[in-house]
N, C-alpha and C. Protein backbone atom coordinates (compact mmCIF):
# COMPACT_ATOMS: atom_id res chain seq x y z
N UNK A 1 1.45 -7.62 -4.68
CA UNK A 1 1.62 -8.86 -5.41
C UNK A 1 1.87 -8.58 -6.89
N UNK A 2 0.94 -7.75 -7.61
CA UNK A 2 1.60 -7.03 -9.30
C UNK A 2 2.76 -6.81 -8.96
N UNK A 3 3.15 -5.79 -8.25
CA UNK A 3 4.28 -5.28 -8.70
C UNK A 3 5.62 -6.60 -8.24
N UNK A 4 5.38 -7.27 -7.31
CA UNK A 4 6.18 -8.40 -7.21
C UNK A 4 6.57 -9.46 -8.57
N UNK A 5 4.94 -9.26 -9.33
CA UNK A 5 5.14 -10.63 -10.24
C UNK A 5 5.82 -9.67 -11.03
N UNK A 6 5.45 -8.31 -11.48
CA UNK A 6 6.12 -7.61 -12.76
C UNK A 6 7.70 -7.79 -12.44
N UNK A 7 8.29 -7.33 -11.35
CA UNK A 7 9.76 -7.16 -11.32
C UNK A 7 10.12 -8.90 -11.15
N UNK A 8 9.32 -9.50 -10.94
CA UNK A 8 9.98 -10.92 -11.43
C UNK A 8 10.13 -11.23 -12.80
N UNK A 9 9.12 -10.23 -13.72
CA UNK A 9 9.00 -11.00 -14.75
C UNK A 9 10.05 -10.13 -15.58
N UNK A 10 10.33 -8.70 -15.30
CA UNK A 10 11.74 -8.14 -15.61
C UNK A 10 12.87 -8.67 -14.89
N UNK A 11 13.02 -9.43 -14.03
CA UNK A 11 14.49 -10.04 -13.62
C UNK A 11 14.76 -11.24 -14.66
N UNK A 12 13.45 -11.56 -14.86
CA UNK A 12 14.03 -13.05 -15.47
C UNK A 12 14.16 -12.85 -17.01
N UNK A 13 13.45 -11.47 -17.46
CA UNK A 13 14.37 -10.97 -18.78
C UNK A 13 15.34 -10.72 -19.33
N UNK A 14 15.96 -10.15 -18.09
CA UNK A 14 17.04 -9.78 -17.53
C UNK A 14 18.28 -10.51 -17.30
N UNK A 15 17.78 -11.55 -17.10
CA UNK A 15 18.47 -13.42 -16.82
C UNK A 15 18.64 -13.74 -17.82
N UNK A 16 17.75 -13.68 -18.90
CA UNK A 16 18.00 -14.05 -20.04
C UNK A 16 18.89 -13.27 -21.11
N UNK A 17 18.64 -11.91 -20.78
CA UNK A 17 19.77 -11.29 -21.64
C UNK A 17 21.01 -11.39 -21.15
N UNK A 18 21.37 -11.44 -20.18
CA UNK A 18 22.66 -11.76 -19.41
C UNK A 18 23.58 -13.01 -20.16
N UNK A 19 22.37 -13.73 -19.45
CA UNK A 19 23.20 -15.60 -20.37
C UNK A 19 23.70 -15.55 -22.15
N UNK A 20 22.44 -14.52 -22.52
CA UNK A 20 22.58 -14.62 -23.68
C UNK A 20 23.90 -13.95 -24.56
N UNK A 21 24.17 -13.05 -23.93
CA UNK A 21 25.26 -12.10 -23.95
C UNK A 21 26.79 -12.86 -23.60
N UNK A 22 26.50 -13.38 -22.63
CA UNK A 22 27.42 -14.64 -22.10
C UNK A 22 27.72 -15.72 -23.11
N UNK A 23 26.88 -16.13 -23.41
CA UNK A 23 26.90 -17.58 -24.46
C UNK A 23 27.25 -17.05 -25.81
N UNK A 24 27.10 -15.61 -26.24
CA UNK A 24 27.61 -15.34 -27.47
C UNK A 24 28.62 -15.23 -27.15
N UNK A 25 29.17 -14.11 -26.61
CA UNK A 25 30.76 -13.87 -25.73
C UNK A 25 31.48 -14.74 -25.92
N UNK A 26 31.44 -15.92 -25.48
CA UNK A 26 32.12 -17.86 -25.63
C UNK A 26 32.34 -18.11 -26.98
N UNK A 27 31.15 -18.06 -27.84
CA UNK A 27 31.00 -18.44 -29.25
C UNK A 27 32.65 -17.80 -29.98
N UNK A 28 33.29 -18.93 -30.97
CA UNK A 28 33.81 -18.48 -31.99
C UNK A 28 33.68 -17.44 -33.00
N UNK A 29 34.22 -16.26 -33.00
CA UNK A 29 34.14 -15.42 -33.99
C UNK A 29 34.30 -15.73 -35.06
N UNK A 30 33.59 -15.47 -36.22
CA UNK A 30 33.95 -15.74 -37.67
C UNK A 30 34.14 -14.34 -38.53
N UNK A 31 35.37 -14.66 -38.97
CA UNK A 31 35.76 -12.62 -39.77
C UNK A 31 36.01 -13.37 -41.23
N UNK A 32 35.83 -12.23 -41.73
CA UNK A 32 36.78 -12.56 -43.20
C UNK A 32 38.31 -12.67 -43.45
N UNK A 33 38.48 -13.30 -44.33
CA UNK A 33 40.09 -13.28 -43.74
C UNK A 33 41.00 -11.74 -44.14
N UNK A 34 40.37 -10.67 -44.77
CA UNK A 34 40.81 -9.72 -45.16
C UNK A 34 40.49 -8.61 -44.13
N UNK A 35 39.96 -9.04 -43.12
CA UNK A 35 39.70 -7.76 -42.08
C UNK A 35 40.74 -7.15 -41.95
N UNK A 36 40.79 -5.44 -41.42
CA UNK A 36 41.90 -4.86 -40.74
C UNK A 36 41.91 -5.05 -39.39
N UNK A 37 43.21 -4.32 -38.72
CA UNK A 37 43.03 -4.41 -37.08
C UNK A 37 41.99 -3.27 -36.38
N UNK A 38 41.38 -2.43 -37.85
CA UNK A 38 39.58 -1.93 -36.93
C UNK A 38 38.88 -2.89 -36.55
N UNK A 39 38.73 -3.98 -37.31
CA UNK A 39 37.54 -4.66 -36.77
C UNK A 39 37.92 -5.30 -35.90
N UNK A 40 39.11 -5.68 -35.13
CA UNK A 40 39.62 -6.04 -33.62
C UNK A 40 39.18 -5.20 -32.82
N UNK A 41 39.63 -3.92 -32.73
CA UNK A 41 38.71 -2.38 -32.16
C UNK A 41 37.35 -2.67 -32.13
N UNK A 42 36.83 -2.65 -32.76
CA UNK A 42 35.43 -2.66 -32.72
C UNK A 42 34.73 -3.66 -32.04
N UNK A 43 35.49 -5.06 -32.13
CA UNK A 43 35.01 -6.34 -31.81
C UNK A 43 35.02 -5.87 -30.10
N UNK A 44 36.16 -5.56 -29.73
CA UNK A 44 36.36 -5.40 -28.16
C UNK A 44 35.88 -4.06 -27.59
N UNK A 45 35.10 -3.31 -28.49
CA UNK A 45 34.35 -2.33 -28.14
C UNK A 45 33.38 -2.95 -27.87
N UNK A 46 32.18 -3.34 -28.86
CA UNK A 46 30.95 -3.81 -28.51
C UNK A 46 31.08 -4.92 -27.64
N UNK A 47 32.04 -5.58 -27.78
CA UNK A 47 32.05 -6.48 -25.97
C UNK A 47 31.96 -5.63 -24.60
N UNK A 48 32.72 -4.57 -24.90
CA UNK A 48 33.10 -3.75 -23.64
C UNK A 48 31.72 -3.14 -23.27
N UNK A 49 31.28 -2.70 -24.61
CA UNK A 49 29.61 -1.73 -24.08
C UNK A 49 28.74 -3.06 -23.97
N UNK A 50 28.53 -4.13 -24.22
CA UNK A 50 28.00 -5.14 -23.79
C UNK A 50 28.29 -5.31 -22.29
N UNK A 51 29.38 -5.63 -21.99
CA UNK A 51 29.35 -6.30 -20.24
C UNK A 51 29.13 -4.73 -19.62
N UNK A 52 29.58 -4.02 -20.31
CA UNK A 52 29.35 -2.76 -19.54
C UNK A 52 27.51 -2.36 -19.09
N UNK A 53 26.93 -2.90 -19.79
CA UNK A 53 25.34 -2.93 -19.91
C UNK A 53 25.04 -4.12 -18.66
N UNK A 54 25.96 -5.18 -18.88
CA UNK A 54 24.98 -5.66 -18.01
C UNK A 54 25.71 -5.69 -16.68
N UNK A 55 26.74 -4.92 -16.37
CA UNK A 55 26.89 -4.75 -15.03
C UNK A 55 26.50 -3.37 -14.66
N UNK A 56 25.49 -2.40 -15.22
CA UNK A 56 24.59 -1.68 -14.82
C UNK A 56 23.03 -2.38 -14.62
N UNK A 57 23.15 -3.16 -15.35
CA UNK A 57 21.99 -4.11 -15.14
C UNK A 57 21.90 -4.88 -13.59
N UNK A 58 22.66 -5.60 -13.84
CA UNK A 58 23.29 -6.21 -12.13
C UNK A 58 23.05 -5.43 -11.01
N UNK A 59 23.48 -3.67 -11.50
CA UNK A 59 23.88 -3.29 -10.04
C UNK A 59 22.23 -2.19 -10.09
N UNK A 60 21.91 -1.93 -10.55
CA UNK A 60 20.05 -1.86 -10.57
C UNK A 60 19.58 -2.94 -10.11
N UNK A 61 19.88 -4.19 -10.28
CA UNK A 61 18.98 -5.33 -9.71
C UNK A 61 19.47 -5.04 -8.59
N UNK A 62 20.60 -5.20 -7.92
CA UNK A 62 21.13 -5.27 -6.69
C UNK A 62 20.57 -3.93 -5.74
N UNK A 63 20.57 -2.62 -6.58
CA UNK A 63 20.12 -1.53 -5.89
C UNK A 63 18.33 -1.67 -5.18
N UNK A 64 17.60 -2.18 -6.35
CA UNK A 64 16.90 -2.62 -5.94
C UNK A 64 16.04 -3.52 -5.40
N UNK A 65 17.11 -4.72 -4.69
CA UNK A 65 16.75 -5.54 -3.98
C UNK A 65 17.46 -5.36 -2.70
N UNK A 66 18.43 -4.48 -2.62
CA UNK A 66 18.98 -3.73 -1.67
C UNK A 66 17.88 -3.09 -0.98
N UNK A 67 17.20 -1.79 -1.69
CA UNK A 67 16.15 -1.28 -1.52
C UNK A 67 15.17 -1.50 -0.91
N UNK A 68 14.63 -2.52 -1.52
CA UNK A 68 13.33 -3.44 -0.92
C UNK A 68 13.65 -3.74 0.27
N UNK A 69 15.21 -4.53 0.42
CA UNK A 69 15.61 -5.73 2.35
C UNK A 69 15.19 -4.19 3.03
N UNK A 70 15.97 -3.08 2.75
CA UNK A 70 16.09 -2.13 3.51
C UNK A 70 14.49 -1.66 4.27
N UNK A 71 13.58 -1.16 3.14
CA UNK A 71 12.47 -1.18 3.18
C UNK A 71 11.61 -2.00 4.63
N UNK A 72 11.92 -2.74 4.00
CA UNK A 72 11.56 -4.49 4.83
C UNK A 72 11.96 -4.49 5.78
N UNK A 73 13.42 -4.38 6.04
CA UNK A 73 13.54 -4.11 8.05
C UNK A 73 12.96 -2.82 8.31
N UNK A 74 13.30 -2.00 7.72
CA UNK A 74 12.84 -0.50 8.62
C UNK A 74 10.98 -0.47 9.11
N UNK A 75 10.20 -0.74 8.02
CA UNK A 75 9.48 -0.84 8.55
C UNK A 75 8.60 -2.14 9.45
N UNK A 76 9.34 -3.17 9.54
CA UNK A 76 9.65 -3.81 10.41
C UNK A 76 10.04 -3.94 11.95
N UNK A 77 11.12 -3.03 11.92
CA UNK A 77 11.59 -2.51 13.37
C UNK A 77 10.87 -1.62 13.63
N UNK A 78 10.84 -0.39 12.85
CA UNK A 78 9.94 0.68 13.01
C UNK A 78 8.30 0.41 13.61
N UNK A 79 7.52 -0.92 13.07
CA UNK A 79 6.15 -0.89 14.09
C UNK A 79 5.41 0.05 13.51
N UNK A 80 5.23 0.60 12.82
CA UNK A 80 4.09 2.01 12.25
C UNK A 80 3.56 1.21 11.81
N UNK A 81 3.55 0.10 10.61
CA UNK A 81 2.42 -0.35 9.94
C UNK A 81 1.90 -1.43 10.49
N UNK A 82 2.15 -1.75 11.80
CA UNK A 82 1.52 -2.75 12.61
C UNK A 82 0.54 -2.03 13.69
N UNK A 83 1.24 -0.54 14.06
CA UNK A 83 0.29 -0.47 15.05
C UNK A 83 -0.77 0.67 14.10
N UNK A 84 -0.41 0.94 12.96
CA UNK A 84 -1.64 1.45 12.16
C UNK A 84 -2.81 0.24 11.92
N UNK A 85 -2.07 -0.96 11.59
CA UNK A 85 -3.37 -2.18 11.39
C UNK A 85 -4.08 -2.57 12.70
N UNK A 86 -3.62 -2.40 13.80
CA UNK A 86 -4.22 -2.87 14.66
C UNK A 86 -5.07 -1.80 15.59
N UNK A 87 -4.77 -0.08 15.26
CA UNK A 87 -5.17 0.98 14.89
C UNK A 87 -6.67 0.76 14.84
N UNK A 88 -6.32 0.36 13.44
CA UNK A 88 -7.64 0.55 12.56
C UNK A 88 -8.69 -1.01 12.81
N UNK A 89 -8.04 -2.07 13.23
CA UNK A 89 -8.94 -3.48 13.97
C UNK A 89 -9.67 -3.15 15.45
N UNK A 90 -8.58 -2.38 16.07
CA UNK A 90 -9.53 -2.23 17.24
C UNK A 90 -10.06 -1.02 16.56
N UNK A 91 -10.45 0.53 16.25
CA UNK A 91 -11.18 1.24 15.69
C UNK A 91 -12.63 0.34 15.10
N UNK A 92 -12.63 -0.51 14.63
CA UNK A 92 -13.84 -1.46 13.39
C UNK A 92 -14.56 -2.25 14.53
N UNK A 93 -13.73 -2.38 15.78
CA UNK A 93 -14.51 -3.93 16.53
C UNK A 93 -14.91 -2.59 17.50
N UNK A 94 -14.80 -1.35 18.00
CA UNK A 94 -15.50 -0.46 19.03
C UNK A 94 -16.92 0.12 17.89
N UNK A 95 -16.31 0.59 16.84
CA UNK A 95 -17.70 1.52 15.94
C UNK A 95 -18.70 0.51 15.94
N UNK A 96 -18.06 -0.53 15.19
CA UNK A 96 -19.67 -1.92 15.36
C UNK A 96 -20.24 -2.22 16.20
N UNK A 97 -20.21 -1.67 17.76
CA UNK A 97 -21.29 -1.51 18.42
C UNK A 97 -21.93 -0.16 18.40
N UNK A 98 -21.57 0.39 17.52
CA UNK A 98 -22.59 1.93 17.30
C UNK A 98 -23.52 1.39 15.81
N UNK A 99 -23.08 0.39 15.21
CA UNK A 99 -24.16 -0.04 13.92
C UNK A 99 -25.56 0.18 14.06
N UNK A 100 -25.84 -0.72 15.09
CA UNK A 100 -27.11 -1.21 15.60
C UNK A 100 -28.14 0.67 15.91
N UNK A 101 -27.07 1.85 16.13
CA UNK A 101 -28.30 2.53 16.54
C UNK A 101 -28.12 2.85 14.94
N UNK A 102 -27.27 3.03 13.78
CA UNK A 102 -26.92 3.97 12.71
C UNK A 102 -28.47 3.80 11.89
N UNK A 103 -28.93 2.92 11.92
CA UNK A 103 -30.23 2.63 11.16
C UNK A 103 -31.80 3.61 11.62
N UNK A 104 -31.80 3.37 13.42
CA UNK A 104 -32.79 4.40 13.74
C UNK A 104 -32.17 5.71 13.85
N UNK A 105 -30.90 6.26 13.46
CA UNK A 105 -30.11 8.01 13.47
C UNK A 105 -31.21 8.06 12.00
N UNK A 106 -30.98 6.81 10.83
CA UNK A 106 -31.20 7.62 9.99
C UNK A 106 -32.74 7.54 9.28
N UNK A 107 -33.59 6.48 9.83
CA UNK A 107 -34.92 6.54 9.49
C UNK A 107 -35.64 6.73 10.25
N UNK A 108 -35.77 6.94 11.48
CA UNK A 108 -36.73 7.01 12.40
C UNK A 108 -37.01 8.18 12.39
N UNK A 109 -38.17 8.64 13.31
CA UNK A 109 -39.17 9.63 13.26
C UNK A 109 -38.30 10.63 14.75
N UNK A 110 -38.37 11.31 14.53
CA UNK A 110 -37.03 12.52 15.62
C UNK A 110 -37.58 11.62 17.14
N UNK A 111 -38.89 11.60 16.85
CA UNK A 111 -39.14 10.74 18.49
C UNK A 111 -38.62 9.66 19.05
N UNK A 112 -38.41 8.80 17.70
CA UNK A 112 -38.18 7.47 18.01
C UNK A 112 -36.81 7.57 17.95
N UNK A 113 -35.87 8.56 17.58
CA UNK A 113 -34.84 8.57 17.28
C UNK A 113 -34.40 9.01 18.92
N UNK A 114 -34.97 10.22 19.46
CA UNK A 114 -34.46 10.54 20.79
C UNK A 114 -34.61 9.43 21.70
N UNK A 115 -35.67 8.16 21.49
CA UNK A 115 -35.74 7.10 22.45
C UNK A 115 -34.01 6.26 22.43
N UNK A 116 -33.50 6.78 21.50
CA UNK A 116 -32.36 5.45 21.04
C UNK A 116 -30.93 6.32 21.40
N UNK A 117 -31.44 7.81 21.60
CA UNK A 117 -29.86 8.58 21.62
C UNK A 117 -29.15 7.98 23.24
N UNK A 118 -29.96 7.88 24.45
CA UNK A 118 -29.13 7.75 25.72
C UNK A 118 -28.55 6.18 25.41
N UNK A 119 -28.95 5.25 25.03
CA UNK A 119 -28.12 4.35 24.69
C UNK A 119 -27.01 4.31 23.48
N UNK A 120 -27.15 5.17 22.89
CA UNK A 120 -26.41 5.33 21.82
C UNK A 120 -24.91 5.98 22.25
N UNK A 121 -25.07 6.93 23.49
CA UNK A 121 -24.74 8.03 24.26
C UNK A 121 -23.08 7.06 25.24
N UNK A 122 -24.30 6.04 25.64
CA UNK A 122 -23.84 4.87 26.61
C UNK A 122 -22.61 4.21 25.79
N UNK A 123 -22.90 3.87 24.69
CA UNK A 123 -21.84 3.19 24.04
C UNK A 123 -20.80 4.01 23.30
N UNK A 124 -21.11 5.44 22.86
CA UNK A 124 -19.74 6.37 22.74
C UNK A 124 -18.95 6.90 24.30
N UNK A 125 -19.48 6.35 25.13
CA UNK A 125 -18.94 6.49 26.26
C UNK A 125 -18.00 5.42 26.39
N UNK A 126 -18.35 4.37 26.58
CA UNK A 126 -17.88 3.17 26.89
C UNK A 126 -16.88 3.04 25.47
N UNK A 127 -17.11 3.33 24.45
CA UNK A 127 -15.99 3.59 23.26
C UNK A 127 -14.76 4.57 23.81
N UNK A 128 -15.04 5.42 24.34
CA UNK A 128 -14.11 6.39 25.06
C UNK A 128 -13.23 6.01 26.24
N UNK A 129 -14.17 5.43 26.86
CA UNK A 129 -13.43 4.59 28.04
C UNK A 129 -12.33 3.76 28.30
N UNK A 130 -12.60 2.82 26.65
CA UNK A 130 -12.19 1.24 26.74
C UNK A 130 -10.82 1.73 25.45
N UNK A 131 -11.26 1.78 24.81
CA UNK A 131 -10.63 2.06 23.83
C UNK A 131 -9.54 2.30 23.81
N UNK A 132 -8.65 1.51 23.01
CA UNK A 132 -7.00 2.19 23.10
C UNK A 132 -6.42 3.56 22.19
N UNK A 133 -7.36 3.12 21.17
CA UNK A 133 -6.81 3.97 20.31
C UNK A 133 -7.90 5.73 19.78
N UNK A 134 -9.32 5.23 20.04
CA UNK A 134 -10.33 5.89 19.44
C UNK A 134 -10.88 6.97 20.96
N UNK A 135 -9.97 6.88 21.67
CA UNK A 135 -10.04 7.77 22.72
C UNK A 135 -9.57 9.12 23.24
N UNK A 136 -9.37 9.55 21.89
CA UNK A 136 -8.77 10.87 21.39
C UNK A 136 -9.77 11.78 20.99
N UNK A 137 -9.45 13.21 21.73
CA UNK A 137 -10.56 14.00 21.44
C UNK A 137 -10.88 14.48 19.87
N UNK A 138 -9.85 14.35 18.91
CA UNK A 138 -10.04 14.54 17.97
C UNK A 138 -11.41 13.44 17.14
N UNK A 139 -10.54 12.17 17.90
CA UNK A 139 -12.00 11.36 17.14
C UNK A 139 -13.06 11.37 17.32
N UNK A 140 -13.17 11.53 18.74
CA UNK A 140 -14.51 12.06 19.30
C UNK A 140 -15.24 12.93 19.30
N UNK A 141 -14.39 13.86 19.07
CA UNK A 141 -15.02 15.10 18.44
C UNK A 141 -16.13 14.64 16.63
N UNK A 142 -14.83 13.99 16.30
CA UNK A 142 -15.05 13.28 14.68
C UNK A 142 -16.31 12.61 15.21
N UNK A 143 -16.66 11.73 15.49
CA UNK A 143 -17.86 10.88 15.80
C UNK A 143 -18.90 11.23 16.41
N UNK A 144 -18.58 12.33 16.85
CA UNK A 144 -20.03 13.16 17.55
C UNK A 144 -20.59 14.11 16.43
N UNK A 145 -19.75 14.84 15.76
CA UNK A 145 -20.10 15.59 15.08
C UNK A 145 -21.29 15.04 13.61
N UNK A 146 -20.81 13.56 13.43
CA UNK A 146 -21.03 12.68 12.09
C UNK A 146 -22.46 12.33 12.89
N UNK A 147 -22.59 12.02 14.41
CA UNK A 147 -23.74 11.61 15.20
C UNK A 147 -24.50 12.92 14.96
N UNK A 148 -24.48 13.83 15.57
CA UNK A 148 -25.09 15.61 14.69
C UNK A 148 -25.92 15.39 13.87
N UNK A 149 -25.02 15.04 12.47
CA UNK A 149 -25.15 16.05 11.47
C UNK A 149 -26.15 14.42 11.26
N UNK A 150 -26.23 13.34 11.43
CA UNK A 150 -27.43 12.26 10.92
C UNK A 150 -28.03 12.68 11.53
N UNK A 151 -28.33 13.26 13.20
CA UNK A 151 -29.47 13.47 13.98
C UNK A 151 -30.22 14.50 12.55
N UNK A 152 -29.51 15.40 12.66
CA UNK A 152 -30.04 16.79 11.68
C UNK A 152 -30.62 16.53 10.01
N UNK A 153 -29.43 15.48 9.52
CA UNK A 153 -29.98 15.17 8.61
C UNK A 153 -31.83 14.39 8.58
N UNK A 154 -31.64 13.61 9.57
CA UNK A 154 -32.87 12.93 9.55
C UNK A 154 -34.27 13.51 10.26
N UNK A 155 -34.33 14.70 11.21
CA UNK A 155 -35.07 15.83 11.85
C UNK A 155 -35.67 16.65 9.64
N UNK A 156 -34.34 17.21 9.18
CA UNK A 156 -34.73 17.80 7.95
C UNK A 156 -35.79 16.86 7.19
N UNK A 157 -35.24 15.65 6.86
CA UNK A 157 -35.83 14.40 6.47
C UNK A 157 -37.64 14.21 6.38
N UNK A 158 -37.81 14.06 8.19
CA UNK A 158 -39.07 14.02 8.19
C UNK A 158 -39.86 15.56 8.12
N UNK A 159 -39.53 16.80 8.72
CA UNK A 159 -39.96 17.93 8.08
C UNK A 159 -40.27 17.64 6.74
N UNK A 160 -39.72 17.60 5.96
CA UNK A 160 -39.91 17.66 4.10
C UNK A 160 -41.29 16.56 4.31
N UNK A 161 -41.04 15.61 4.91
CA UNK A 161 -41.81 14.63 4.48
C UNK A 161 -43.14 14.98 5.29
N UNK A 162 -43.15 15.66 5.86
CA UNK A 162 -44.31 15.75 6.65
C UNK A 162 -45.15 16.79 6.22
């Protein structure tokens, strides 16, 4: 959304130098009446590097609104950033039934903690099972290992404390 409002707010600068360039362009020249035919030269120079400016201007706007449509279908047709969002929605609605044990992984007493692992066990199963996306050994590997290292962290935990 910034970067949308910024390049709006450079197009319409942009709009404005255009017109403005335009509306002088129109305007009556006023010379002295003793000019030479340099200052004809010159006059139709700085016109020339004028429109010449703003039809690099133009074709930057155009490149990059070209850019953007392009952008915009490809990943559009393409599907990557849809099935990354929905990726990561079903990923959030399977882990939130592992919440409920994350609290006794990390305060409970190793005893009370082993009462909670076969259900805990039950639902990285059933995460594995069901799952479209989080049923990859890599993640599972990932989520067991993070299950570990809280078991371990919280075993160290009460040692110290005990």
């Amino acid at each position: 959304t910034e970067v949308t409002e910024k390049l709006e707010e450079v197009l319409m600068i942009w709009i404005k130098q255009i017109r403005q360039v335009l509306v002088e362009s129109e305007q009556m020249r006023r010379e002295a009446d003793d000019i030479g035919p340099f200052a004809e030269l010159e006059h139709w120079k700085s016109r020339m590097s004028s429109f010449n400016g703003l039809r690099e201007k133009l074709f930057i706007i155009f490149y990059y609104y070209y850019l953007f449509i392009y952008l915009f279908i490809y990943f559009l047709q393409d599907g990557s950033i849809t099935i990354a969002a929905n990726e990561a929605k079903d990923n959030v609605r399977y882990l939130y039934t592992l919440d409920k044990f994350f609290g006794p992984l990390a305060k409970a007493s190793p005893e009370t903690m082993m009462e909670h692992v076969p259900s805990l066990m039950n639902a990285v199963c059933m995460i594995y099972c069901t799952s479209q996306y989080y049923n990859t050994s890599e993640c599972m590997t990932s989520l067991l290992l993070k299950i570990t290292n809280q078991m371990i962290n919280t075993c160290k935990t009460y040692l110290c404390e005990g």
